[in-house]
C-alpha atoms as a PDB file:
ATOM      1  CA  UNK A   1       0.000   0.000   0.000  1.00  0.00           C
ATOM      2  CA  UNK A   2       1.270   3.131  -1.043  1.00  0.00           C
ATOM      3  CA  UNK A   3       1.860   5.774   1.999  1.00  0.00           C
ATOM      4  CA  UNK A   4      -0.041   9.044   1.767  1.00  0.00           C
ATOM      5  CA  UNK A   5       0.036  12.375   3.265  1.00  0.00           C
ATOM      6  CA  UNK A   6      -3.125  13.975   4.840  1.00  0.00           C
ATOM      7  CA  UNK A   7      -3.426  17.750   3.737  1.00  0.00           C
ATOM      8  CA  UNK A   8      -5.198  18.757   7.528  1.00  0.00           C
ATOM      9  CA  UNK A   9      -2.643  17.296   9.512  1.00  0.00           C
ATOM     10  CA  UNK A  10       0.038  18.547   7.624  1.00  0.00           C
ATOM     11  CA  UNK A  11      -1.087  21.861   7.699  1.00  0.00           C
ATOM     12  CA  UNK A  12      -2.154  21.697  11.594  1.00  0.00           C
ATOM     13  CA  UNK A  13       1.573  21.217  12.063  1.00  0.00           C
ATOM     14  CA  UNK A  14       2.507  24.038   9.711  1.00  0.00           C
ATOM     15  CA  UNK A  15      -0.030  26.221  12.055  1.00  0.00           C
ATOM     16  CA  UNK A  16       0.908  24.701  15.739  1.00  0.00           C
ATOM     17  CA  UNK A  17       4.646  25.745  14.324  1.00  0.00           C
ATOM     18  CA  UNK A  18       3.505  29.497  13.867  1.00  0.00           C
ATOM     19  CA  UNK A  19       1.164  29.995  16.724  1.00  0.00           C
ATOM     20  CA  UNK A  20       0.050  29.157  19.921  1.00  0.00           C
ATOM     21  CA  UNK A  21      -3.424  27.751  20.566  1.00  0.00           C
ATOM     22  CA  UNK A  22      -4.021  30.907  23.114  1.00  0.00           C
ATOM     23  CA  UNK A  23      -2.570  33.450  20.434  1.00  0.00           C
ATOM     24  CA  UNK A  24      -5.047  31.738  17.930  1.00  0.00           C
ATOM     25  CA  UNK A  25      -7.891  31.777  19.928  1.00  0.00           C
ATOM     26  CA  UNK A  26      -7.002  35.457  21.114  1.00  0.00           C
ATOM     27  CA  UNK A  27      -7.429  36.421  17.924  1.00  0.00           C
ATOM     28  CA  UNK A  28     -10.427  34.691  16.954  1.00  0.00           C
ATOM     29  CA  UNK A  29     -11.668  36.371  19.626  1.00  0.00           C
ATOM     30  CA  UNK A  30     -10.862  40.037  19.064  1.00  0.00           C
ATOM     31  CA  UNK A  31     -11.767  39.061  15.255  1.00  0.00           C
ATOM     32  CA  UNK A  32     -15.354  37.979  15.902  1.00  0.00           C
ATOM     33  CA  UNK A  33     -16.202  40.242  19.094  1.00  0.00           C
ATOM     34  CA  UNK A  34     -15.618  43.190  16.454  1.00  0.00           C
ATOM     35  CA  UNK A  35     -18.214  41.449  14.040  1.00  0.00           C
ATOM     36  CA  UNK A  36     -21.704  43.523  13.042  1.00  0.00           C
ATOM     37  CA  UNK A  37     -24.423  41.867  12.952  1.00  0.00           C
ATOM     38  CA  UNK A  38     -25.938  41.831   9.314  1.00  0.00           C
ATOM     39  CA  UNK A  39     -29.628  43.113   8.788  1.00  0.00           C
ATOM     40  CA  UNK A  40     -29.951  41.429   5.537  1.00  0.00           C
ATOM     41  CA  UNK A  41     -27.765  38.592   4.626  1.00  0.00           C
ATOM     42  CA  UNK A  42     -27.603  37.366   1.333  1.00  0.00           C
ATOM     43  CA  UNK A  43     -28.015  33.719   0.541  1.00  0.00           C
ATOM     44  CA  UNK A  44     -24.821  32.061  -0.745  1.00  0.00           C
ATOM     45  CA  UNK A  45     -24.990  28.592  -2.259  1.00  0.00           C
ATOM     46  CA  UNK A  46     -20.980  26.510  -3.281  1.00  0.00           C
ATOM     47  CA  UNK A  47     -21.838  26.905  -7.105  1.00  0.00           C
ATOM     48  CA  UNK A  48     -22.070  31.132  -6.955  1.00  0.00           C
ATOM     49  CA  UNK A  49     -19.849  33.067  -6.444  1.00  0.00           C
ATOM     50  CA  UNK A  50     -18.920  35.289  -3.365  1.00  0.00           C
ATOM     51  CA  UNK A  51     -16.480  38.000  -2.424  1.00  0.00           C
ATOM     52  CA  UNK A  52     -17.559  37.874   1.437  1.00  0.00           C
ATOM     53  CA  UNK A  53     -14.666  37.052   3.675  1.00  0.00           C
ATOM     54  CA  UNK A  54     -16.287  36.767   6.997  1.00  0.00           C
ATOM     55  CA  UNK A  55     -19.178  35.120   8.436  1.00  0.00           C
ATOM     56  CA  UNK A  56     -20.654  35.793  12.062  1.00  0.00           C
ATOM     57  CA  UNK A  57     -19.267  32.508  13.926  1.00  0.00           C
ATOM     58  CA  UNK A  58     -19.841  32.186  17.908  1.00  0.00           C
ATOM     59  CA  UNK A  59     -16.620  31.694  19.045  1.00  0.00           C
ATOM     60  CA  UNK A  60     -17.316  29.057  21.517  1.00  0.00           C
ATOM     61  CA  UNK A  61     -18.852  26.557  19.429  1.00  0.00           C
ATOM     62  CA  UNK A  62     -15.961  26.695  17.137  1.00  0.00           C
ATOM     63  CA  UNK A  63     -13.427  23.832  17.270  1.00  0.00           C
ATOM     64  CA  UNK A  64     -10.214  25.814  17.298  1.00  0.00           C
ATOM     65  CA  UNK A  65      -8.381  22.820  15.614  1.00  0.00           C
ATOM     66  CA  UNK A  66     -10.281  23.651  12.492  1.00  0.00           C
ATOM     67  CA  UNK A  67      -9.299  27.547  12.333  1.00  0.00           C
ATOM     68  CA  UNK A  68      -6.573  28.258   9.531  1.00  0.00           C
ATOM     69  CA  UNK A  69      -4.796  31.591   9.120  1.00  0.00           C
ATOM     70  CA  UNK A  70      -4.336  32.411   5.239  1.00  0.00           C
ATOM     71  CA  UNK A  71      -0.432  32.221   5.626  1.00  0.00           C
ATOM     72  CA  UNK A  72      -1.018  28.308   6.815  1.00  0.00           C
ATOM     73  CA  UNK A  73      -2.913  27.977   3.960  1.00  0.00           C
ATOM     74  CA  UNK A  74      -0.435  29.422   1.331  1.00  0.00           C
ATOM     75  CA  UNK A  75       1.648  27.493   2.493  1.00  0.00           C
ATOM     76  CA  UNK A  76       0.421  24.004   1.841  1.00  0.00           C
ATOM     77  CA  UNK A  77      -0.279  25.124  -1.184  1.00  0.00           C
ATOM     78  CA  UNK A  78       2.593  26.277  -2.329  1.00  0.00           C
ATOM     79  CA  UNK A  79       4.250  23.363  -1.045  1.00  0.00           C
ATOM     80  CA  UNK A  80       2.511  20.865  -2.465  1.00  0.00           C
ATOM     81  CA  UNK A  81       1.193  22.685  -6.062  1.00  0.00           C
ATOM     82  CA  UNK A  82      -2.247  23.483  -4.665  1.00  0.00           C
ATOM     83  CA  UNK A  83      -5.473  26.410  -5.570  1.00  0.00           C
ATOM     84  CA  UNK A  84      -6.886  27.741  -3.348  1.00  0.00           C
ATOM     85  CA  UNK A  85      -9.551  29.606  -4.767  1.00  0.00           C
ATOM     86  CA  UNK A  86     -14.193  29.991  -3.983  1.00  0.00           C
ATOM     87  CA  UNK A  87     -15.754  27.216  -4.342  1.00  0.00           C
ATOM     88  CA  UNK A  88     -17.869  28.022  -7.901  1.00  0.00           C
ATOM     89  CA  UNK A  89     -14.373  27.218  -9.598  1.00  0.00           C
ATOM     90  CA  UNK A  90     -14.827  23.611  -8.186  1.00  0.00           C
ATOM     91  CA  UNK A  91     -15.873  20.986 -10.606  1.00  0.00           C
ATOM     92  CA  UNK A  92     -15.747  17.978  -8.736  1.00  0.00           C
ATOM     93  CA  UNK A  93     -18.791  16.703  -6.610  1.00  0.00           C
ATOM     94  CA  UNK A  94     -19.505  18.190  -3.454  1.00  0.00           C
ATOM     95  CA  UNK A  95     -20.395  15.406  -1.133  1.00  0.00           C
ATOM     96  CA  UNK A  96     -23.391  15.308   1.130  1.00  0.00           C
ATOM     97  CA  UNK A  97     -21.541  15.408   4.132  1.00  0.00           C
ATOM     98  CA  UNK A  98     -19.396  18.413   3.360  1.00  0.00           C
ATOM     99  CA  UNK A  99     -23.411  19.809   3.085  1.00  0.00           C
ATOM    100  CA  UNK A 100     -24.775  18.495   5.996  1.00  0.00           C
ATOM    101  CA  UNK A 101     -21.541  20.010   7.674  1.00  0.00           C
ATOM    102  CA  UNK A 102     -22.485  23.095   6.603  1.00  0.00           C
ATOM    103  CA  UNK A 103     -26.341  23.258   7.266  1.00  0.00           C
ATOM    104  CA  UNK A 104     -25.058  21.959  11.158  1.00  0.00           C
ATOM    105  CA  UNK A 105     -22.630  25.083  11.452  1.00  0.00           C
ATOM    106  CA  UNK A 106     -25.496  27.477  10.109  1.00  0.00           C
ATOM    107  CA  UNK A 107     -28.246  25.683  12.839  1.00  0.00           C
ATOM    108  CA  UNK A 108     -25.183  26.164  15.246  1.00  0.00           C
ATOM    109  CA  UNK A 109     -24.103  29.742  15.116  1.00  0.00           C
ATOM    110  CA  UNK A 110     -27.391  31.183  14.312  1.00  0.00           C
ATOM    111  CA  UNK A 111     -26.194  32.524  10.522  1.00  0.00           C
ATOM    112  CA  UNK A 112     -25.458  31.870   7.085  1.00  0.00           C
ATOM    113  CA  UNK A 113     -22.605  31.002   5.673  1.00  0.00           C
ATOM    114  CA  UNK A 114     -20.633  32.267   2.548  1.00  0.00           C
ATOM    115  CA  UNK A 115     -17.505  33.343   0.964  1.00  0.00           C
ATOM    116  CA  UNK A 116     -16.789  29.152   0.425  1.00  0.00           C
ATOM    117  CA  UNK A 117     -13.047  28.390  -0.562  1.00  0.00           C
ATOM    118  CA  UNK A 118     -11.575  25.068  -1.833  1.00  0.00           C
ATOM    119  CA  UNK A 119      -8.211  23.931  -1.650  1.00  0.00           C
ATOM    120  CA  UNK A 120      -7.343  21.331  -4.550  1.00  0.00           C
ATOM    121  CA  UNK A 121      -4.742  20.156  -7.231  1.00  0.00           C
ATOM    122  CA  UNK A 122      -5.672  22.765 -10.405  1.00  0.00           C
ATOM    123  CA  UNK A 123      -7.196  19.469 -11.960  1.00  0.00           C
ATOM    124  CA  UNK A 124     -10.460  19.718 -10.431  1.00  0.00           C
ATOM    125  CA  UNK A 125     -10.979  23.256 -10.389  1.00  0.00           C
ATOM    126  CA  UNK A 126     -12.765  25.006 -13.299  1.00  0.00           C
ATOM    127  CA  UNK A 127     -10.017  27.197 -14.586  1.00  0.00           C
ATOM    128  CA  UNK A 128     -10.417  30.471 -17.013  1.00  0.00           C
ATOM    129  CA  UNK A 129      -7.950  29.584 -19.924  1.00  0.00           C
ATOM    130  CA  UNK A 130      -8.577  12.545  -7.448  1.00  0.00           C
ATOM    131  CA  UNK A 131      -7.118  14.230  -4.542  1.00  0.00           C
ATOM    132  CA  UNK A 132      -7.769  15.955  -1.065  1.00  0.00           C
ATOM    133  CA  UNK A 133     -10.397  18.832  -1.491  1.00  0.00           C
ATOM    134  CA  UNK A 134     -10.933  20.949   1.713  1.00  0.00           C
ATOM    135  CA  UNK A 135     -13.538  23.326   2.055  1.00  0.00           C
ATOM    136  CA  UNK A 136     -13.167  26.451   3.944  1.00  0.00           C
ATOM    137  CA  UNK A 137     -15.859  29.535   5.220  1.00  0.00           C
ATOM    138  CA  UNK A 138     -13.531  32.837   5.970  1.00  0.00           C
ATOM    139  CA  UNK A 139     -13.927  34.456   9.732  1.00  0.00           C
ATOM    140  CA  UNK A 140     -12.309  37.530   8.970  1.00  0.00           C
ATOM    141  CA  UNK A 141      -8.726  39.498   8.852  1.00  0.00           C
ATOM    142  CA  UNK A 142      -7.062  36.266   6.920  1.00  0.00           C
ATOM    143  CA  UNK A 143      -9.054  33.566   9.092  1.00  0.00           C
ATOM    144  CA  UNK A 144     -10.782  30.650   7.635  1.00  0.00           C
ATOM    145  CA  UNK A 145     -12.611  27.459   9.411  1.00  0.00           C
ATOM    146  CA  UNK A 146     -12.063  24.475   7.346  1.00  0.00           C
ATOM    147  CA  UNK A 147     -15.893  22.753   7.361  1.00  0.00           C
ATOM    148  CA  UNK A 148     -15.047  19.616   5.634  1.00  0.00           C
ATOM    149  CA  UNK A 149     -12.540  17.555   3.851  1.00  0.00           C
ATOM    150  CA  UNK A 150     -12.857  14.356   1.365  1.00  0.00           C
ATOM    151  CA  UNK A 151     -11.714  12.547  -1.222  1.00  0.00           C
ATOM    152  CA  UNK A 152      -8.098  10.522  -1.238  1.00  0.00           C
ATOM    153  CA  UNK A 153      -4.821  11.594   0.477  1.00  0.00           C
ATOM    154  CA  UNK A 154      -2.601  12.986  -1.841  1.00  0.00           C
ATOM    155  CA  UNK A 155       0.907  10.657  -2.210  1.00  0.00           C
ATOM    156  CA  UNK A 156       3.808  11.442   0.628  1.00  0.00           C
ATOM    157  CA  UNK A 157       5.714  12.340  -2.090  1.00  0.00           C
ATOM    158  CA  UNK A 158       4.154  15.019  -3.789  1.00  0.00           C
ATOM    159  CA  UNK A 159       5.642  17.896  -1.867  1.00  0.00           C
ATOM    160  CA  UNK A 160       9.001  16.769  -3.229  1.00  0.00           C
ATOM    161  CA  UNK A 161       8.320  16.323  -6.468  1.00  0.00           C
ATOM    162  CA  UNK A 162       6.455  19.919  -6.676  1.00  0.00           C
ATOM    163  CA  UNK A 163       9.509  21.173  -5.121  1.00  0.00           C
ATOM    164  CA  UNK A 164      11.135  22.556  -8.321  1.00  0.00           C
ATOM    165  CA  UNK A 165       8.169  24.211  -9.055  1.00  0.00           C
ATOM    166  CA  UNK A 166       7.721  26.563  -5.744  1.00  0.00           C
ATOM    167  CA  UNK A 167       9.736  29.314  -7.125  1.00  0.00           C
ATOM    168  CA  UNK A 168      12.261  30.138  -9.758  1.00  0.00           C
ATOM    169  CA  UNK A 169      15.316  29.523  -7.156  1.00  0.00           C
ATOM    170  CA  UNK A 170      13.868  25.879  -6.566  1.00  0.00           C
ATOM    171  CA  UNK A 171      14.105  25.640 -10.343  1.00  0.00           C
ATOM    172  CA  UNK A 172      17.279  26.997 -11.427  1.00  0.00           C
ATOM    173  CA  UNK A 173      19.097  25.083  -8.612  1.00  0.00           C
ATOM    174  CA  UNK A 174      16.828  21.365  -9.293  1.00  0.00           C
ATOM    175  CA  UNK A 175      17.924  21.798 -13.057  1.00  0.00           C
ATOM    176  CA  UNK A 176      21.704  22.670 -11.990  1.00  0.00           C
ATOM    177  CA  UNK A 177      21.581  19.003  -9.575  1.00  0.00           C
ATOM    178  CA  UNK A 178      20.140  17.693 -12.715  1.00  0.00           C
ATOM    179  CA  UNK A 179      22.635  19.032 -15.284  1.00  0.00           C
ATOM    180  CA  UNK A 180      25.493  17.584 -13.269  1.00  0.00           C
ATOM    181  CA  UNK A 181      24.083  14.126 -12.900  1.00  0.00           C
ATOM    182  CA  UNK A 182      23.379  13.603 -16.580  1.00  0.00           C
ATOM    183  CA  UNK A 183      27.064  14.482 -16.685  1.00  0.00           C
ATOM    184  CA  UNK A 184      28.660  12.609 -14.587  1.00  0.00           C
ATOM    185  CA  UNK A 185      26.528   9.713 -16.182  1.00  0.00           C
ATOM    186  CA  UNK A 186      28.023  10.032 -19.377  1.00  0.00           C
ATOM    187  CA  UNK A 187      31.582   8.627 -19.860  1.00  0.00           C
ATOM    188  CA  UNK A 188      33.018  11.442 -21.999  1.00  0.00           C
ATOM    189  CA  UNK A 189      36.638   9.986 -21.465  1.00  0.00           C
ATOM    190  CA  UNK A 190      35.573   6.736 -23.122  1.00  0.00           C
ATOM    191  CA  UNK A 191      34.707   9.302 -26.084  1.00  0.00           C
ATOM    192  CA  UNK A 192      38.247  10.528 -26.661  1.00  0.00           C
ATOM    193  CA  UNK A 193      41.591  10.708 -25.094  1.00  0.00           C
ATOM    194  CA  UNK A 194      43.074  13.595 -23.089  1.00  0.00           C
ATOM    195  CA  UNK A 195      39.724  14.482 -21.700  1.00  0.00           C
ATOM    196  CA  UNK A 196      40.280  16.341 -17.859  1.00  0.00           C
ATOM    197  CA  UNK A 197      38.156  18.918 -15.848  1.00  0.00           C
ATOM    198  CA  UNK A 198      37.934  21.732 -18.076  1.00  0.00           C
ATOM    199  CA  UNK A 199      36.367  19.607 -20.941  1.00  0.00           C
ATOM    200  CA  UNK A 200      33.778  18.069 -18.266  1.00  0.00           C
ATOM    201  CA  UNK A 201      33.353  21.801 -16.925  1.00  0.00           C
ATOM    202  CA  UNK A 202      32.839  22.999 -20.752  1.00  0.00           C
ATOM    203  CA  UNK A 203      30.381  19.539 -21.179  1.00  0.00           C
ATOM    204  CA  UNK A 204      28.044  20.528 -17.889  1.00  0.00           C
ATOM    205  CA  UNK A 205      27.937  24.280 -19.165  1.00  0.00           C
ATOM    206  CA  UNK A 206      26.328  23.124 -22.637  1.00  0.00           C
ATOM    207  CA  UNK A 207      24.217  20.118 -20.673  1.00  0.00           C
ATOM    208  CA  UNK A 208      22.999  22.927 -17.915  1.00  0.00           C
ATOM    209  CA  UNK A 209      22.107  25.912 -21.335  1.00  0.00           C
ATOM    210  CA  UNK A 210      20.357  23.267 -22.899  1.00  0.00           C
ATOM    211  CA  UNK A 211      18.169  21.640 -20.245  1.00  0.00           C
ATOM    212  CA  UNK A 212      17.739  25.320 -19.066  1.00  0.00           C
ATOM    213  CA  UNK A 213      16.406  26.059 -22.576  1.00  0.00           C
ATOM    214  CA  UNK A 214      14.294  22.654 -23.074  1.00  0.00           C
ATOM    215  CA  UNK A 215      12.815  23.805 -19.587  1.00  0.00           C
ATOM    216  CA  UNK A 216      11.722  27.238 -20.463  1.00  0.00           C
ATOM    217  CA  UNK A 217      10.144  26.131 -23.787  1.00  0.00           C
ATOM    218  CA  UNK A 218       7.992  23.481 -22.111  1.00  0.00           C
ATOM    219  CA  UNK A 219       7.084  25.990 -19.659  1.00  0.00           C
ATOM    220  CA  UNK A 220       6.412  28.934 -22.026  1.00  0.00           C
ATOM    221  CA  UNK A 221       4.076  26.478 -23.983  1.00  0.00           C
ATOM    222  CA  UNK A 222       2.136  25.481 -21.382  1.00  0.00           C
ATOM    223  CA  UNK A 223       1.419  28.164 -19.582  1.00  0.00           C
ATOM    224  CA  UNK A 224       3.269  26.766 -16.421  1.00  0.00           C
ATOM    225  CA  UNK A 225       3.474  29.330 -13.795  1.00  0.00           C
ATOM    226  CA  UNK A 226       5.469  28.746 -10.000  1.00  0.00           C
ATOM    227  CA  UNK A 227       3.430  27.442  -6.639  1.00  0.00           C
ATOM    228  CA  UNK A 228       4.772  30.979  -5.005  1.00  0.00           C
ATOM    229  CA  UNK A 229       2.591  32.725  -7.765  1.00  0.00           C
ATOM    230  CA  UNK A 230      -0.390  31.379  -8.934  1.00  0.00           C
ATOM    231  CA  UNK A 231      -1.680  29.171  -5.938  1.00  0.00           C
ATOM    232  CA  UNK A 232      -4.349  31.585  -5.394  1.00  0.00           C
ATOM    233  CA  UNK A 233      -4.723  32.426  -9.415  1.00  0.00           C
ATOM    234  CA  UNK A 234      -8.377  31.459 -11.124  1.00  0.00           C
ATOM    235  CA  UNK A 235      -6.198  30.824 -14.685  1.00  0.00           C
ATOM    236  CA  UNK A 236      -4.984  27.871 -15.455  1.00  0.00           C
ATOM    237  CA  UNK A 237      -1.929  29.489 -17.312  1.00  0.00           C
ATOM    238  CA  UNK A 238      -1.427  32.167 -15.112  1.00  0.00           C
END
């Protein structure tokens, strides 16, 4: 059985890291106790979309494990090549129990909810030109309370291989590891006689342009974009 990697734990540990449970709920606090109520709220539903990024939660029936800060959230998804974008972009199904979650926390805390965000591989979002979804309603000032995840773990290894891909230093220095390898793999001195360091230095520099060049073309075509920049874009080639 293949080992997998759960997306809430991982990012639990990513938040426990950053802040304490007191800070967190400190904040909650001061977030929510500064709330308004709404005289007319507008109905939201998962398929429309929403620019709302609070909703009037009682901050004693929330379950303080479940409470994400935005900068937890970019993380994870920058580290593992996730979106995290409102939940109209989502084009997978939304499972009953992510909706029965959701009626429960509106019964609970007296309101209802919207603003709905989704994080998930680009694959099953529906992008402007299957995995761990986890659905999120915002609290306010970068807050979000995750209501429900589903679907399969994504693989353990993921984050590594999506590693080149967080920014352009991951990239330059993966394809510079690379470069050398395919190098050293190749027995130049077999090739011809009187072959030393500055040939194999002279060999990497034209294996390291032209796996540079192969790489840009690829990503130029398309559309590829790094984790660090688009993990929060609606485009699929952004």
């Amino acid at each position: 059985m293949k080992p997998t990697l759960d997306l809430e734990k991982k990012m639990m540990q990513i938040r426990d890291k950053r802040i304490s449970e007191q800070q967190l709920i400190h904040d909650i606090e001061t977030i929510l106790s500064s709330h308004k109520p709404k005289q007319n709220i507008i109905k939201q539903t998962l398929t429309k979309p929403s620019k709302s990024k609070q909703n009037n939660f009682i901050i004693k029936h929330l379950d303080h494990n479940r409470i994400y800060h935005l900068k937890d959230i970019e993380k994870i998804c920058i580290s593992y090549r996730l979106r995290f974008l409102n939940s109209n972009y989502f084009k997978g199904n939304i499972p009953t129990e992510a909706l029965q979650e959701i009626q429960k926390l509106e019964e609970l805390h007296n309101t209802k909810l919207n603003g709905f965000k989704i994080v998930a591989p680009a694959k099953l979002l529906k992008l402007e030109n299957a995995d761990d979804p986890l659905l999120f309603a915002p609290i306010g000032n970068g807050y979000y309370y995750l209501i429900h995840k589903w679907g399969k773990d994504l693989h353990y290894l993921r984050k590594w291989l999506m590693w080149p891909l967080k920014r352009v230093e991951n990239l330059i220095f993966s394809l510079f590891i690379i470069s050398v390898v395919f190098t050293l793999c190749i027995p130049i001195h077999l090739l011809a006689e009187g072959i030393g360091a500055q040939e194999y230095l002279a060999f990497w520099l034209f294996n390291f342009q032209w796996i540079i060049g192969l790489t840009i073309f690829y990503g130029v075509s398309f559309g590829k974009n790094f984790s660090s920049n688009n993990w929060e874009s609606k485009f699929y080639n952004a």
